[in-house]
C-alpha atoms as a PDB file:
ATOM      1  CA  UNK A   1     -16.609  15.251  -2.357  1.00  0.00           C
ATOM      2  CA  UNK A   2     -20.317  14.701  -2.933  1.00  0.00           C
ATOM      3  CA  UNK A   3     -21.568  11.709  -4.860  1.00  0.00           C
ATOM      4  CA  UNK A   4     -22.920  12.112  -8.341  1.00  0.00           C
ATOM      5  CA  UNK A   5     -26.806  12.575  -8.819  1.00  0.00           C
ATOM      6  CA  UNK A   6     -27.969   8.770  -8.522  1.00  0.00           C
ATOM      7  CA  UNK A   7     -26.345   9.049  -5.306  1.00  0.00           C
ATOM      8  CA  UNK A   8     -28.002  12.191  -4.348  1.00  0.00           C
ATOM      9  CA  UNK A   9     -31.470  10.595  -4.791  1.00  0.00           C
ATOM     10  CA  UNK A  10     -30.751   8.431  -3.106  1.00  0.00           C
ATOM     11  CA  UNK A  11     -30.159  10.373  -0.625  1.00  0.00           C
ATOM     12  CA  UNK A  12     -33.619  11.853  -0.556  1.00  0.00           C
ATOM     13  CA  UNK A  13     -34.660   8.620  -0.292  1.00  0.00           C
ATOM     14  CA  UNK A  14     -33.224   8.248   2.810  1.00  0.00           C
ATOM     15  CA  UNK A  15     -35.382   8.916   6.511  1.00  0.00           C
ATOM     16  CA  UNK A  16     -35.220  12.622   7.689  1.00  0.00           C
ATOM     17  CA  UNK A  17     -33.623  10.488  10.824  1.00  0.00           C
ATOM     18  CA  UNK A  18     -30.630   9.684   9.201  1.00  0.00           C
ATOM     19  CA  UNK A  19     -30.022  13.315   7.805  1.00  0.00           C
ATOM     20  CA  UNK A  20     -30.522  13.974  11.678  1.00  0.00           C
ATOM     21  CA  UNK A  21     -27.718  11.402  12.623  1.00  0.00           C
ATOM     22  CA  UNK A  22     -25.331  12.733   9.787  1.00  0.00           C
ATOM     23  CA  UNK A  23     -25.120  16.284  10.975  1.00  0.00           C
ATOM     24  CA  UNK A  24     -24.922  15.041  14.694  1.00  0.00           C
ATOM     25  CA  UNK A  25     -22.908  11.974  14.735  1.00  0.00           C
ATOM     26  CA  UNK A  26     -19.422  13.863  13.446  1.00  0.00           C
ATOM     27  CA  UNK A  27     -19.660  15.525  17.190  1.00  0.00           C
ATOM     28  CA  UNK A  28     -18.286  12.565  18.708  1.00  0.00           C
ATOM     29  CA  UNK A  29     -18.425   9.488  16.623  1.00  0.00           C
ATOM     30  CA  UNK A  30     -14.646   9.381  15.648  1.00  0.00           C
ATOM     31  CA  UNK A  31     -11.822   8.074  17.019  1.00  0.00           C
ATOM     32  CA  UNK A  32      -7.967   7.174  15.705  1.00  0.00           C
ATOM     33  CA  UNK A  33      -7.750   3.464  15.379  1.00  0.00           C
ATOM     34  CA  UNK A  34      -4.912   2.165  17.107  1.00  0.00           C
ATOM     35  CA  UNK A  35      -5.533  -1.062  15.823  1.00  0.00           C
ATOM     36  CA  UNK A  36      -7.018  -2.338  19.309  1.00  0.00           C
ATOM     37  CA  UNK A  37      -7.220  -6.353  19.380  1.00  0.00           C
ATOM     38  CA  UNK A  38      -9.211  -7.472  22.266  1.00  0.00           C
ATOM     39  CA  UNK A  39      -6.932  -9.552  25.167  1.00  0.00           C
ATOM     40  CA  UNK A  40      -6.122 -13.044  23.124  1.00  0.00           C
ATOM     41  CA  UNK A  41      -6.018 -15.913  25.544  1.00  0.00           C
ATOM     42  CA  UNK A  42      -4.254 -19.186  24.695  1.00  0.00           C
ATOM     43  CA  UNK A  43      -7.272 -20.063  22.457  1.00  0.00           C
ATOM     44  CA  UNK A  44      -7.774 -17.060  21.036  1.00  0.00           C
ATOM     45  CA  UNK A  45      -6.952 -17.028  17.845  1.00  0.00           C
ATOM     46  CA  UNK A  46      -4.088 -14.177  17.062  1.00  0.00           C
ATOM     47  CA  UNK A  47      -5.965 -11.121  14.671  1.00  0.00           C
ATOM     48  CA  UNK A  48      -4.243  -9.094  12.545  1.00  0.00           C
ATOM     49  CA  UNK A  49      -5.936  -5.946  10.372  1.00  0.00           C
ATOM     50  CA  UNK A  50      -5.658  -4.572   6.659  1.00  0.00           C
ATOM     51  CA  UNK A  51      -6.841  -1.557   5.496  1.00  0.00           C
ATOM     52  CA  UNK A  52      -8.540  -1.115   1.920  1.00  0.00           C
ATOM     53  CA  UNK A  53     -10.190   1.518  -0.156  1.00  0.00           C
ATOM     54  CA  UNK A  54     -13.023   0.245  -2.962  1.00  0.00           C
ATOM     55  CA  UNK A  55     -15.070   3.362  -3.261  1.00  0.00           C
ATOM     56  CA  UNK A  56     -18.075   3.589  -1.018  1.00  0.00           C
ATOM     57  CA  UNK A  57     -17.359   1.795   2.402  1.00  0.00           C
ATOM     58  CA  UNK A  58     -20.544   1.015   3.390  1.00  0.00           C
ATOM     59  CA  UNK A  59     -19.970  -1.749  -0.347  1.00  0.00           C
ATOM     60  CA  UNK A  60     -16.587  -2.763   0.914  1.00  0.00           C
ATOM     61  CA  UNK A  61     -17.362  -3.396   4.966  1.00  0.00           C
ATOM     62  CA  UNK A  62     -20.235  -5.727   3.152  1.00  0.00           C
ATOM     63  CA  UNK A  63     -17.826  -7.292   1.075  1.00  0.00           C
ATOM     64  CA  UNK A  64     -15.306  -8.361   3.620  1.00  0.00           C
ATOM     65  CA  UNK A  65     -17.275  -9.507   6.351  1.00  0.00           C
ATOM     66  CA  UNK A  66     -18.852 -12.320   4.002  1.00  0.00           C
ATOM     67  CA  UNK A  67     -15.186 -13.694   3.847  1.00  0.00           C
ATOM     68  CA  UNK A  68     -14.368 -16.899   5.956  1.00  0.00           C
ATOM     69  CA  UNK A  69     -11.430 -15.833   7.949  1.00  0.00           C
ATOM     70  CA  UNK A  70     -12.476 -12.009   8.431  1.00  0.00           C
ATOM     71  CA  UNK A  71     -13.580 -11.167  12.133  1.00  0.00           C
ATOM     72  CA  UNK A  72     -15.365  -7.553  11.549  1.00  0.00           C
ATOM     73  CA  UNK A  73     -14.478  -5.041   9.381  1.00  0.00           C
ATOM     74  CA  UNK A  74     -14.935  -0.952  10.274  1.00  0.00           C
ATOM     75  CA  UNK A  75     -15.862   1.493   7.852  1.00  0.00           C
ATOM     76  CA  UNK A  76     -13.723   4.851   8.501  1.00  0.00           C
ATOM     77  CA  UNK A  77     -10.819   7.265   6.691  1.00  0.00           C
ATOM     78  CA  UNK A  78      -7.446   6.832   5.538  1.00  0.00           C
ATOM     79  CA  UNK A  79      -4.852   8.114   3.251  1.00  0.00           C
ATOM     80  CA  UNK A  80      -5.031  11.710   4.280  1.00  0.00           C
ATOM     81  CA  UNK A  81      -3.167  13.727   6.620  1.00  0.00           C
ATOM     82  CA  UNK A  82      -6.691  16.161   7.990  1.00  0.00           C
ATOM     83  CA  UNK A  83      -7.044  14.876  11.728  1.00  0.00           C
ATOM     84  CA  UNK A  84     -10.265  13.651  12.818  1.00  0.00           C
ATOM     85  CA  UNK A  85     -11.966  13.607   9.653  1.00  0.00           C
ATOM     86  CA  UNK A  86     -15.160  13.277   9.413  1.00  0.00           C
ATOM     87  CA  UNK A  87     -17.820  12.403   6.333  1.00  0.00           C
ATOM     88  CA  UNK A  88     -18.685  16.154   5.767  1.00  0.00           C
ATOM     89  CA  UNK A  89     -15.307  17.120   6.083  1.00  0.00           C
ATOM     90  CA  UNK A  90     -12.287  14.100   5.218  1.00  0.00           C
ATOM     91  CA  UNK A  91     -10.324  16.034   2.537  1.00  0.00           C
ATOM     92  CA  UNK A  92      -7.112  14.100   1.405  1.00  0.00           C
ATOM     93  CA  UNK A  93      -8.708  10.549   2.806  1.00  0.00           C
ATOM     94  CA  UNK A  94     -10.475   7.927   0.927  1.00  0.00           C
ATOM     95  CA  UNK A  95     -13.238   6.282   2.408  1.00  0.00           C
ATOM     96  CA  UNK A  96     -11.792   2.977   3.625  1.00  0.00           C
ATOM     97  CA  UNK A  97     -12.213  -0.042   5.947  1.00  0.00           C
ATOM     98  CA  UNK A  98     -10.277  -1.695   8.188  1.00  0.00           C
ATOM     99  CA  UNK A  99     -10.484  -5.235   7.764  1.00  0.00           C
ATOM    100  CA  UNK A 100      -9.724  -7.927  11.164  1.00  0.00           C
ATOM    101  CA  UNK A 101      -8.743 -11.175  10.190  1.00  0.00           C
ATOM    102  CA  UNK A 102      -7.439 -15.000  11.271  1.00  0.00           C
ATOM    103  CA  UNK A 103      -4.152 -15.222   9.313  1.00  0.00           C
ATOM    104  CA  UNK A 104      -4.343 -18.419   9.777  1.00  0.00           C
ATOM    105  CA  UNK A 105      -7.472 -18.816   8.264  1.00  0.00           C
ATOM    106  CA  UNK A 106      -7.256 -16.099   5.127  1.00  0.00           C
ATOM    107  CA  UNK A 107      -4.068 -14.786   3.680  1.00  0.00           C
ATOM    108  CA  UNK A 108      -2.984 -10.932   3.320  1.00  0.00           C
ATOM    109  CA  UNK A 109      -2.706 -12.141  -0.493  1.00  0.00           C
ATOM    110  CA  UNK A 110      -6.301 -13.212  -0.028  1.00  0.00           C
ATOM    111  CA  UNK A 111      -7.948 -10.170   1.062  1.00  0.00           C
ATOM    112  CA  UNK A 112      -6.424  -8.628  -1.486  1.00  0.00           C
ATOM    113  CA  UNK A 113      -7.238 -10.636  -4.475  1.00  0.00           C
ATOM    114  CA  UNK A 114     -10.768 -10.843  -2.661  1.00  0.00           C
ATOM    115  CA  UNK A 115     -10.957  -6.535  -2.633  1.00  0.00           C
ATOM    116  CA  UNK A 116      -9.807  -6.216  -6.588  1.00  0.00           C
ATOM    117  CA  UNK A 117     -12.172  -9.202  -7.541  1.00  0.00           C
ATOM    118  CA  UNK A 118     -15.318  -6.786  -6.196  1.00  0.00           C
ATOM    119  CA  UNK A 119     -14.500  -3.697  -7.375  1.00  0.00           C
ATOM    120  CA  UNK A 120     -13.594  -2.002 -10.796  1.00  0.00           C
ATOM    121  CA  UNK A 121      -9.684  -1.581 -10.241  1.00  0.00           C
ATOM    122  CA  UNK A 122      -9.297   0.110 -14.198  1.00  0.00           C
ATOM    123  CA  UNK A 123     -11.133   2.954 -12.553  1.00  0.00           C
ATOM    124  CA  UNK A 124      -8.821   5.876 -11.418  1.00  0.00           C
ATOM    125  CA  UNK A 125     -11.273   8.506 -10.820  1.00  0.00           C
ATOM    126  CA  UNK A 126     -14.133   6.984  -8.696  1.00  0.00           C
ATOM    127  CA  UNK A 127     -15.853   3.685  -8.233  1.00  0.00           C
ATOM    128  CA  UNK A 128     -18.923   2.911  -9.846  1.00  0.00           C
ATOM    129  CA  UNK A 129     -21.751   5.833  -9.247  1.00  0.00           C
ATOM    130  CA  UNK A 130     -19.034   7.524  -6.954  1.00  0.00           C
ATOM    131  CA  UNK A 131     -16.463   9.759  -8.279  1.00  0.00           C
ATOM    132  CA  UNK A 132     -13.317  11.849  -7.201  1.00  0.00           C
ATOM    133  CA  UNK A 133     -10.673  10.888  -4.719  1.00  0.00           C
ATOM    134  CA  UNK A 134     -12.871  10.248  -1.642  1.00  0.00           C
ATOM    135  CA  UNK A 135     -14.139   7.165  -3.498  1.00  0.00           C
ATOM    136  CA  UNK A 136     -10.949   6.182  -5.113  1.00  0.00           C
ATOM    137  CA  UNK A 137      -9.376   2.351  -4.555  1.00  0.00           C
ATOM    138  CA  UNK A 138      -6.383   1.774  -2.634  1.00  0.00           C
ATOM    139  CA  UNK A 139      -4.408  -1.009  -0.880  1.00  0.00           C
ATOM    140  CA  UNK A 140      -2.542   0.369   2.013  1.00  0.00           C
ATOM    141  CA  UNK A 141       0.194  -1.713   3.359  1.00  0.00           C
ATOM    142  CA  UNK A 142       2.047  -1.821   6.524  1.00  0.00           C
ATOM    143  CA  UNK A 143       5.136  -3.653   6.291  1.00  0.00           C
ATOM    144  CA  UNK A 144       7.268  -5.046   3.291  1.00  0.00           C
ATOM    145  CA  UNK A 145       5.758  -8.303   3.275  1.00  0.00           C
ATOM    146  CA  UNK A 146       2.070  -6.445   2.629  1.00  0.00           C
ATOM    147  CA  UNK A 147       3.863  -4.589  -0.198  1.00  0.00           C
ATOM    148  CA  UNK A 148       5.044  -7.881  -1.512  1.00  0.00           C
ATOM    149  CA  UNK A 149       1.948  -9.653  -1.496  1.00  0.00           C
ATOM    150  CA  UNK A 150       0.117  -6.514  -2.846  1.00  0.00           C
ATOM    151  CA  UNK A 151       1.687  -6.072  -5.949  1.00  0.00           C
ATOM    152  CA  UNK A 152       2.191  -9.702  -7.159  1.00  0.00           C
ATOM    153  CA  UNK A 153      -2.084  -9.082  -6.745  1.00  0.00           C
ATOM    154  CA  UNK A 154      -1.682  -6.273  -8.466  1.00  0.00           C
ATOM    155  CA  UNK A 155       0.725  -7.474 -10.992  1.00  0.00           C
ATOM    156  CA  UNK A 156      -1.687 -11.191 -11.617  1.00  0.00           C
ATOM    157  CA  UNK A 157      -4.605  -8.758 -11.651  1.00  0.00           C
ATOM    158  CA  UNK A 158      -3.189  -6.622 -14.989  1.00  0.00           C
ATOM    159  CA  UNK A 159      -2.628 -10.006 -16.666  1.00  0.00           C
ATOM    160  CA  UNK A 160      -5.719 -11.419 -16.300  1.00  0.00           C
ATOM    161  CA  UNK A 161      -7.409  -8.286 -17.572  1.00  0.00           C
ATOM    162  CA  UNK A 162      -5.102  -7.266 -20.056  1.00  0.00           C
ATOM    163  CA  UNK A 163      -4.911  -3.813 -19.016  1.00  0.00           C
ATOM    164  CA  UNK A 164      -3.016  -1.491 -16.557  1.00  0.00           C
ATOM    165  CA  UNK A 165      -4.629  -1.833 -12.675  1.00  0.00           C
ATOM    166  CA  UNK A 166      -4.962   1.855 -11.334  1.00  0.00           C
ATOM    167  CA  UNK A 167      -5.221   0.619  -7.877  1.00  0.00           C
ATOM    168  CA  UNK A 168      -2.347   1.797  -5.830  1.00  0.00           C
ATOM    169  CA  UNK A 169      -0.312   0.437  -3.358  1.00  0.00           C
ATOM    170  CA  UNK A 170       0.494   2.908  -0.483  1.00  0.00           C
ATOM    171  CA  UNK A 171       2.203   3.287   2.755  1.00  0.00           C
ATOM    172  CA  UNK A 172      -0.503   2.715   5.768  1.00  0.00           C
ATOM    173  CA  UNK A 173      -0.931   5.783   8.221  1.00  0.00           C
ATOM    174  CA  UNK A 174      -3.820   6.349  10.556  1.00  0.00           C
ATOM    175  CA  UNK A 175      -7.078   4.808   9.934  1.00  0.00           C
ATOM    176  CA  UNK A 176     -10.307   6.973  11.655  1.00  0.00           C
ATOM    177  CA  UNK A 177     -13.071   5.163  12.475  1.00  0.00           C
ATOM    178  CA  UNK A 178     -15.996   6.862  10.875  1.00  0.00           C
ATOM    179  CA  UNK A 179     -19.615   7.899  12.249  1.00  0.00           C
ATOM    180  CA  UNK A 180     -21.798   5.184  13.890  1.00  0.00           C
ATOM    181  CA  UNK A 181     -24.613   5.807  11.408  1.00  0.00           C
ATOM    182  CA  UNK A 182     -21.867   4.334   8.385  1.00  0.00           C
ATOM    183  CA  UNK A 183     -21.315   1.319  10.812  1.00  0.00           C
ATOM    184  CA  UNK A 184     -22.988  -2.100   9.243  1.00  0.00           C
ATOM    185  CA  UNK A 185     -24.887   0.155   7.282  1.00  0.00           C
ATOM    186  CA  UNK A 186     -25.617  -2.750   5.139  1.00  0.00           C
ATOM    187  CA  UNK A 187     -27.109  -4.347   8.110  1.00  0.00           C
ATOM    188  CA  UNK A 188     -28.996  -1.602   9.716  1.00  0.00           C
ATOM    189  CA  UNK A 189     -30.500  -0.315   6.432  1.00  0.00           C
ATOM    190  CA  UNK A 190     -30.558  -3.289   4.375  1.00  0.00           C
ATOM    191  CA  UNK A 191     -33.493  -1.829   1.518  1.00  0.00           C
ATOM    192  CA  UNK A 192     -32.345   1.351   1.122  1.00  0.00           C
ATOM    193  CA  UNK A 193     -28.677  -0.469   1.260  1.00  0.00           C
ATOM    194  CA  UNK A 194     -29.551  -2.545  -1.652  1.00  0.00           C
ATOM    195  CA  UNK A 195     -31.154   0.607  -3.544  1.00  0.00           C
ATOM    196  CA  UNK A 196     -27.829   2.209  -3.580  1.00  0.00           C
ATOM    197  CA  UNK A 197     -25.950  -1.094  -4.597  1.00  0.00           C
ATOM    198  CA  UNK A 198     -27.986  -1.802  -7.201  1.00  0.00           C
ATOM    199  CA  UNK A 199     -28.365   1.683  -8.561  1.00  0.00           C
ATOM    200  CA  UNK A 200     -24.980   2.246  -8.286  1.00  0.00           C
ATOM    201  CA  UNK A 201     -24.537  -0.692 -10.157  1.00  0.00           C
ATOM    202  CA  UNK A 202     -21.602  -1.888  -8.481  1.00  0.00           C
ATOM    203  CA  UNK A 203     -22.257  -5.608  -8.965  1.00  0.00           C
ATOM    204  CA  UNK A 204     -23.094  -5.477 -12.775  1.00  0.00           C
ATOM    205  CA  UNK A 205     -19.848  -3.580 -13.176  1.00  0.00           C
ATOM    206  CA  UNK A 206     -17.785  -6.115 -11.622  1.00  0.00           C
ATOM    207  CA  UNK A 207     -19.010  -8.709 -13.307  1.00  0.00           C
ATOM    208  CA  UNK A 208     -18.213  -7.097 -16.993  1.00  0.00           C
ATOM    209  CA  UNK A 209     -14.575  -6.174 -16.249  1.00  0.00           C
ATOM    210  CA  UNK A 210     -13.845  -9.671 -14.781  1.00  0.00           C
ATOM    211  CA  UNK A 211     -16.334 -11.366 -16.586  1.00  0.00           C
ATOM    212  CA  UNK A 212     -17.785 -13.042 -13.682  1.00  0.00           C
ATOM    213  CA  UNK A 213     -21.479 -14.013 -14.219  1.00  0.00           C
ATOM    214  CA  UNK A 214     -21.481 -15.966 -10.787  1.00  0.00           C
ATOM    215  CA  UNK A 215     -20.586 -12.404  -9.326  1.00  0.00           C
ATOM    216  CA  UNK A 216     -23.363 -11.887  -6.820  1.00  0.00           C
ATOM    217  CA  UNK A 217     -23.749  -9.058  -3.790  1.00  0.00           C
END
């Protein structure tokens, strides 16, 4: 579960520091998300969580949190049934993200349009530079309502395009919160970030399969 060789440079390309944090942070970075919303006063508005897989998490955390209506989202592992995964070792998960969000603000419908509009959902073995089933797509749903909303997506997706969506819909199980270095990595590492993006070339792909030049990262 290793990315391909433009991801490998660019792995050399990043600080021995971060090597450092990747072989220490599995110690006792993780946790099981219970899905803990912080006490919601009368003004508070009520939060609800989704969890999505669009290869690379570090791309989809970035992706979400520039939605209006999205409160954080958490990069981490899902899918599997390996407890306490971790990124050297999260065989049977997909790297995925748990997305907060205002429901009253942005739909369930939304966030998923939103997640198959940035990334390549034809794609069954990978995304982008990434491949095998760690960086596979997925929607995970919770409740029949999220299974509802997820395939019409799906369903408006494959007629737009023309062609069969391998994005799945699946049951949601436990979501692991991955290391603190993969946190707002994005954010914290914002050249080398952009590197990977753009050799990756996440952003050019998107825009050819939905033909999208206003596509941007």
């Amino acid at each position: 579960m290793q990315r391909r060789p433009l991801a490998l440079a660019t792995a050399i390309f990043v600080t021995a520091a971060l090597t450092v944090a990747s072989l220490t942070g599995a110690a006792g970075s993780i946790s099981k998300s219970a899905t803990q919303t912080a006490p919601q006063g009368a003004d508070t508005p009520k939060l609800a969580t989704a969890v999505f897989a669009g290869g690379c998490f570090w791309c989809v955390e970035s992706d979400f949190e520039k939605l209006d209506g999205v409160a954080s989202a958490v990069s981490g592992y899902s899918g599997g049934l390996l407890e306490n995964p971790t990124y050297r070792n999260h065989e049977g998960h997909v790297e995925a993200v748990e997305v907060t969000y205002d429901p009253s603000v942005v739909t369930y419908r939304t966030l998923v349009d939103y997640l198959l509009r940035h990334i390549d959902p034809l794609d069954a073995d990978g995304q982008f530079c990434d491949r095998g089933h760690s960086y596979t797509s997925a929607i995970f749903a919770a409740n029949a309502d999220e299974w509802a909303a997820a395939e019409a997506a799906v369903a408006d997706a494959e007629k737009t395009l023309g062609e069969r969506i391998a994005t799945p819909v699946l049951d949601r199980g436990a979501f692991w919160i991955a290391e603190d270095y993969h946190q707002d990595y994005y954010k914290k590492n914002p050249l080398r970030y952009k590197y990977y993006r753009t050799a990756c070339r996440r952003d050019a792909r998107v825009r050819q399969v939905w033909g999208d030049p206003d596509h941007a990262e």
